[in-house]
Protein backbone atom coordinates (compact mmCIF):
# COMPACT_ATOMS: atom_id res chain seq x y z
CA UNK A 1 15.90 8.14 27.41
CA UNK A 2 19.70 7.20 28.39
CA UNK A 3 21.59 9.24 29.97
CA UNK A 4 24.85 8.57 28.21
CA UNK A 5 24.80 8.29 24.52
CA UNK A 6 27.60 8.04 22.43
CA UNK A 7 27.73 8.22 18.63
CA UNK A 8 30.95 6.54 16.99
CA UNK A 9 31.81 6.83 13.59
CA UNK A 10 33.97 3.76 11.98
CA UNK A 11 36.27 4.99 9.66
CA UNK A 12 38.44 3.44 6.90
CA UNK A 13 40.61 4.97 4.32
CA UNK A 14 40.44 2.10 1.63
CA UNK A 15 37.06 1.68 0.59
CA UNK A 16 36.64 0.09 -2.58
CA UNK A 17 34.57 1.60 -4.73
CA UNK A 18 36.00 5.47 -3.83
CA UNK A 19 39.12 5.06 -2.02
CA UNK A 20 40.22 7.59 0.77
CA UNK A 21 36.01 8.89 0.18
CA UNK A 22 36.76 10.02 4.32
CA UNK A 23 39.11 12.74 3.48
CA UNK A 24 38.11 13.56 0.34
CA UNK A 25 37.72 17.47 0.72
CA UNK A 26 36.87 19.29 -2.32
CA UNK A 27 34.08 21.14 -0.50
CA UNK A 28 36.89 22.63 2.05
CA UNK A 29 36.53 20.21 4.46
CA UNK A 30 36.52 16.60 4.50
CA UNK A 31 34.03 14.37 3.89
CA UNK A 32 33.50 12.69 7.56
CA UNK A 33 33.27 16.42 9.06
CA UNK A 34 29.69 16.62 8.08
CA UNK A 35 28.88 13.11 9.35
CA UNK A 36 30.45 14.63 12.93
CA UNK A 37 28.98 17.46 12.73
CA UNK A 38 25.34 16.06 12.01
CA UNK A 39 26.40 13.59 14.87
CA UNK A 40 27.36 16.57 17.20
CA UNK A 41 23.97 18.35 16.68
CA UNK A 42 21.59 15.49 17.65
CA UNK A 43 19.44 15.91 21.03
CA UNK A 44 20.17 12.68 22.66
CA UNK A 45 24.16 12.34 22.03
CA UNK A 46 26.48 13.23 24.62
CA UNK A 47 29.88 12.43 22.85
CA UNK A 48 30.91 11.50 19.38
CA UNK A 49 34.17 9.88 18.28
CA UNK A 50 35.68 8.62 15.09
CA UNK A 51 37.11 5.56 14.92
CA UNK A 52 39.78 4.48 12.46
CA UNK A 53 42.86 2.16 11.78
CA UNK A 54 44.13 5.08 9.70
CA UNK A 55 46.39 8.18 10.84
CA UNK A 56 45.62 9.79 7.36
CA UNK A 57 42.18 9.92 9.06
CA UNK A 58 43.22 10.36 12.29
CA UNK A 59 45.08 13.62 11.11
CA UNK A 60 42.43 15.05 9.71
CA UNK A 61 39.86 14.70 12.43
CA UNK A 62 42.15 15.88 15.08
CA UNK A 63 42.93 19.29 12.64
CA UNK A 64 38.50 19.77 12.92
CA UNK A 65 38.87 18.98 16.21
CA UNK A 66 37.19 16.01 16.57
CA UNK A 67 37.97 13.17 19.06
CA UNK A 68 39.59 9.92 17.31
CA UNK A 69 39.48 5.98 18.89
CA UNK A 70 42.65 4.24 17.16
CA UNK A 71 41.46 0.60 16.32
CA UNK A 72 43.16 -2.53 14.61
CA UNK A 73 41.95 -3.35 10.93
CA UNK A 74 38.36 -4.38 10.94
CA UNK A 75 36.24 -6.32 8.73
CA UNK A 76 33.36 -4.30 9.01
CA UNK A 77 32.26 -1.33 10.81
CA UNK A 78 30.23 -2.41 13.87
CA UNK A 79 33.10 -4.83 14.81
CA UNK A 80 35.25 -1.93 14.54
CA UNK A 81 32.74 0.09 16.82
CA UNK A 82 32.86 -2.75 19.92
CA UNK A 83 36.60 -2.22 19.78
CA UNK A 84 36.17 1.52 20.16
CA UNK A 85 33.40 1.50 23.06
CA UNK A 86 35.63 -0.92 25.21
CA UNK A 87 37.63 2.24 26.77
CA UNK A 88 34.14 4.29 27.27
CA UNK A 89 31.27 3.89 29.47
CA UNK A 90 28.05 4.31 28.01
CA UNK A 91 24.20 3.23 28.21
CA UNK A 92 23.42 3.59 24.18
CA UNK A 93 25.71 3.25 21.32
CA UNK A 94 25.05 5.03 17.92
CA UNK A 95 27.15 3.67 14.76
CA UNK A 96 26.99 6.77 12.52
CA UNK A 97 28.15 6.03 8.84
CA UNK A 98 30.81 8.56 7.68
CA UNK A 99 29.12 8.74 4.21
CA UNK A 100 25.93 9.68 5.20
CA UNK A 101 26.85 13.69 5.15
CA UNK A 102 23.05 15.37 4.83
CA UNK A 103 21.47 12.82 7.17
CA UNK A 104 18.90 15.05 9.47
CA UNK A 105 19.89 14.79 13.14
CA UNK A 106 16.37 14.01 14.28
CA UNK A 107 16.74 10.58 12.87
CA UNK A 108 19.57 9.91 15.37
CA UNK A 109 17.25 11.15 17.89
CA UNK A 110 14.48 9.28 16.91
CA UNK A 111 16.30 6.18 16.90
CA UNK A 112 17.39 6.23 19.68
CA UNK A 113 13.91 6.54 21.21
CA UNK A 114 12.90 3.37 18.67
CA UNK A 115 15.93 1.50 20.68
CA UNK A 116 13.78 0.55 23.53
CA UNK A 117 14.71 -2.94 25.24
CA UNK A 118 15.50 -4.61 22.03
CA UNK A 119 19.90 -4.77 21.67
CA UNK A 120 19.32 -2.79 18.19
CA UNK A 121 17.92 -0.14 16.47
CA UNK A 122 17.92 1.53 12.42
CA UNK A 123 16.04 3.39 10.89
CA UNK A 124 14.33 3.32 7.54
CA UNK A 125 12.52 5.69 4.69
CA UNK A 126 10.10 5.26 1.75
CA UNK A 127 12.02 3.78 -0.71
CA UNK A 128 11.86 5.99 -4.23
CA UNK A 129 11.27 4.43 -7.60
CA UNK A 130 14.21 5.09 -8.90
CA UNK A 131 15.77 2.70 -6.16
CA UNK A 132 13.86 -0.22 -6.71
CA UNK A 133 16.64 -1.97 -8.77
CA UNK A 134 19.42 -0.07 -7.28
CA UNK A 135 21.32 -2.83 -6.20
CA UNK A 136 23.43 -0.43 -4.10
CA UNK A 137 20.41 1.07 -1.96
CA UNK A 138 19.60 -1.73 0.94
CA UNK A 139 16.09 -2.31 1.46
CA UNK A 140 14.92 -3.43 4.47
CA UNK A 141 11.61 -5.74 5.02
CA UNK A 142 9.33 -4.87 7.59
CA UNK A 143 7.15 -6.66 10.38
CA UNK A 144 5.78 -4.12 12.59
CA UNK A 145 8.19 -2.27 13.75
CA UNK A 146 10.84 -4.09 13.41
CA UNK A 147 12.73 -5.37 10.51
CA UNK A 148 13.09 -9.39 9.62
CA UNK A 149 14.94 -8.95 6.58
CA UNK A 150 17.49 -6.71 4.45
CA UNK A 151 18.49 -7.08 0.92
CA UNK A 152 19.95 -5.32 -2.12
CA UNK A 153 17.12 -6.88 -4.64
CA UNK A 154 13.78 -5.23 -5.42
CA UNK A 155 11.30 -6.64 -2.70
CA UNK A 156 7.92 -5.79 -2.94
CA UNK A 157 6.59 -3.52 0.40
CA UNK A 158 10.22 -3.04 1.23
CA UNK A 159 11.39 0.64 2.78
CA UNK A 160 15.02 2.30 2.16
CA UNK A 161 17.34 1.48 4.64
CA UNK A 162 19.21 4.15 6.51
CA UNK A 163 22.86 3.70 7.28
CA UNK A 164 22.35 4.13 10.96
CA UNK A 165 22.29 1.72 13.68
CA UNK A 166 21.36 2.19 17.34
CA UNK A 167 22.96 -0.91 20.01
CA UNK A 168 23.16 -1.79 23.52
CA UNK A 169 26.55 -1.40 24.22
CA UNK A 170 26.81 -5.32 25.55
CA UNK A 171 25.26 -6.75 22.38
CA UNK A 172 27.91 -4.95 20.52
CA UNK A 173 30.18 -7.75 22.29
CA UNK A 174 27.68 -10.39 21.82
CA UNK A 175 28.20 -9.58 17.74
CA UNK A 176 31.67 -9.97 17.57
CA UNK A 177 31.54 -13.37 19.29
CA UNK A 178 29.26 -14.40 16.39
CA UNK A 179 31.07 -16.24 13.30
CA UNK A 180 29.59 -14.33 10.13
CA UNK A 181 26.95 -15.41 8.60
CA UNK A 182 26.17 -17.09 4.49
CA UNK A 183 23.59 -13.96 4.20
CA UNK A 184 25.88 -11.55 5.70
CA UNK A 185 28.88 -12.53 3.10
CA UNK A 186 26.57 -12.84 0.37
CA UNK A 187 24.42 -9.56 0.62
CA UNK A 188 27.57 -7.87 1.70
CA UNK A 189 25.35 -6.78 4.82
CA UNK A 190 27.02 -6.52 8.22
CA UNK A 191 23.28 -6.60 10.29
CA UNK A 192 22.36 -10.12 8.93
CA UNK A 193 24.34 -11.41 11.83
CA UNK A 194 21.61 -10.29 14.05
CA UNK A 195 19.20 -11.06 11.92
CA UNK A 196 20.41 -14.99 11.28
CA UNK A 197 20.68 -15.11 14.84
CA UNK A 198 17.83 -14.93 16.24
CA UNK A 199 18.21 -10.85 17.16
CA UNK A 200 15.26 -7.95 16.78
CA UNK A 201 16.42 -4.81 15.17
CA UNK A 202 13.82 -1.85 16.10
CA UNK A 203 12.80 0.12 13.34
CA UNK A 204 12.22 4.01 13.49
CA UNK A 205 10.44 5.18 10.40
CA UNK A 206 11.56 8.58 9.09
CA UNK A 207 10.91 11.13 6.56
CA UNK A 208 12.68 10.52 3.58
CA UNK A 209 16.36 11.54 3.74
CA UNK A 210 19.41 12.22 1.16
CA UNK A 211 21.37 8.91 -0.15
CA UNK A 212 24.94 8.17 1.72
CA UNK A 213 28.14 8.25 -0.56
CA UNK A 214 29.92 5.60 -2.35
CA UNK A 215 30.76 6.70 -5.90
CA UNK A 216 33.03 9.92 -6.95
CA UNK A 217 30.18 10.16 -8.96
CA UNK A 218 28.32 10.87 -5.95
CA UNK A 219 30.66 12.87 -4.39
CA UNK A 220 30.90 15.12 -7.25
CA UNK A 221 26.89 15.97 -7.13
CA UNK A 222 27.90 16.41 -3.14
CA UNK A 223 30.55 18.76 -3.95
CA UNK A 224 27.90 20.73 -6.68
CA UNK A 225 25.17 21.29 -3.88
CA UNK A 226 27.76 22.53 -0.95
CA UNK A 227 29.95 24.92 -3.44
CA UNK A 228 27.63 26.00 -5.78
């Protein structure tokens, strides 16, 4: 396994569909804590980082005493990731979503081990019936183990995605050079750009694991389970 494993955490205060969802803190701490935290606890990672455009963010991290990576504005968050990893030196890189709060460490582990030689890794779950439709959970299609296809429609034999990704640190650079692709605007799904391009993304297969957040809706049931 590498020896030098960093987990980086992109960060943006003006998501759409829950804006400022990062700091939101209703628990007593904000939101992107617990994605650091589960980050901190995995086997495999030697350093974790968040990085943001945003000093609202930045603020807040620094005050848990996490390490921050100031970027420019980023269209997504794996472009905002190969800015980050520039200034560090690393074998493995490990793009942990900020709104994935309950994730169990082991997957990050076991990712990481699913890496291999290929330039990227995720990891998927059984996908539940209620999910099917959900146009919101991804679902990823499967060859082996690795994964030829995601999409936000029902597809028959199709697992949950994860929000987790796994890279070599130079493909990270490769993926930036790349113009975006008609399935990546259309799906609204940043890893079609490997996909379209002729890249393998390893596949770890894990036990089933708790949704990521993007509604208040969502945040509110969060907020119920780590209060009550």
């Amino acid at each position: 396994m590498a020896n030098n494993v960093v987990a980086i955490i992109p960060a943006r205060i003006d998501s759409s569909r829950f804006p400022a969802k990062m700091i939101a803190d209703e628990t007593g701490k904000p939101l992107i804590q617990y994605a650091w935290e589960v980050a901190k606890m995995a086997q495999a990672v030697t350093n974790v980082y968040i990085a943001t455009d945003s000093e609202d963010i930045a603020t807040r991290v620094r005050e848990f005493g996490g390490e921050v990576i100031m970027t420019g504005e980023h269209p997504n968050g794996t472009s905002r990731i190969a800015q980050a990893v520039r200034a560090l030196d690393c074998d493995v890189v490990v793009n942990m979503q900020g709104d994935e709060p309950e994730l169990d460490p082991a997957v990050i582990d076991t990712t990481i081990e699913a890496l291999g030689s290929s330039v990227m890794a995720t990891a998927v779950c059984k996908l539940q019936k209620d999910e099917v439709q959900n146009e919101n959970v991804v679902k990823a299609i499967l060859e082996g183990n690795r994964a030829v296809d995601f999409s936000r429609q029902a597809s028959e034999g199709a697992a949950r995605h994860i929000g987790l990704y796994v890279y070599q640190p130079t493909f990270l650079q490769t993926y930036v050079e790349m113009q975006p692709t008609q399935n990546e605007i259309a799906r609204r799904l940043e890893q079609m750009r490997a996909i379209d391009n002729g890249f393998t993304i390893a596949v770890a297969t894990v036990e089933p694991q708790p949704g990521g957040i993007d509604t208040k809706e969502q945040y509110d049931e969060f907020v119920l389970r780590h209060t009550s």
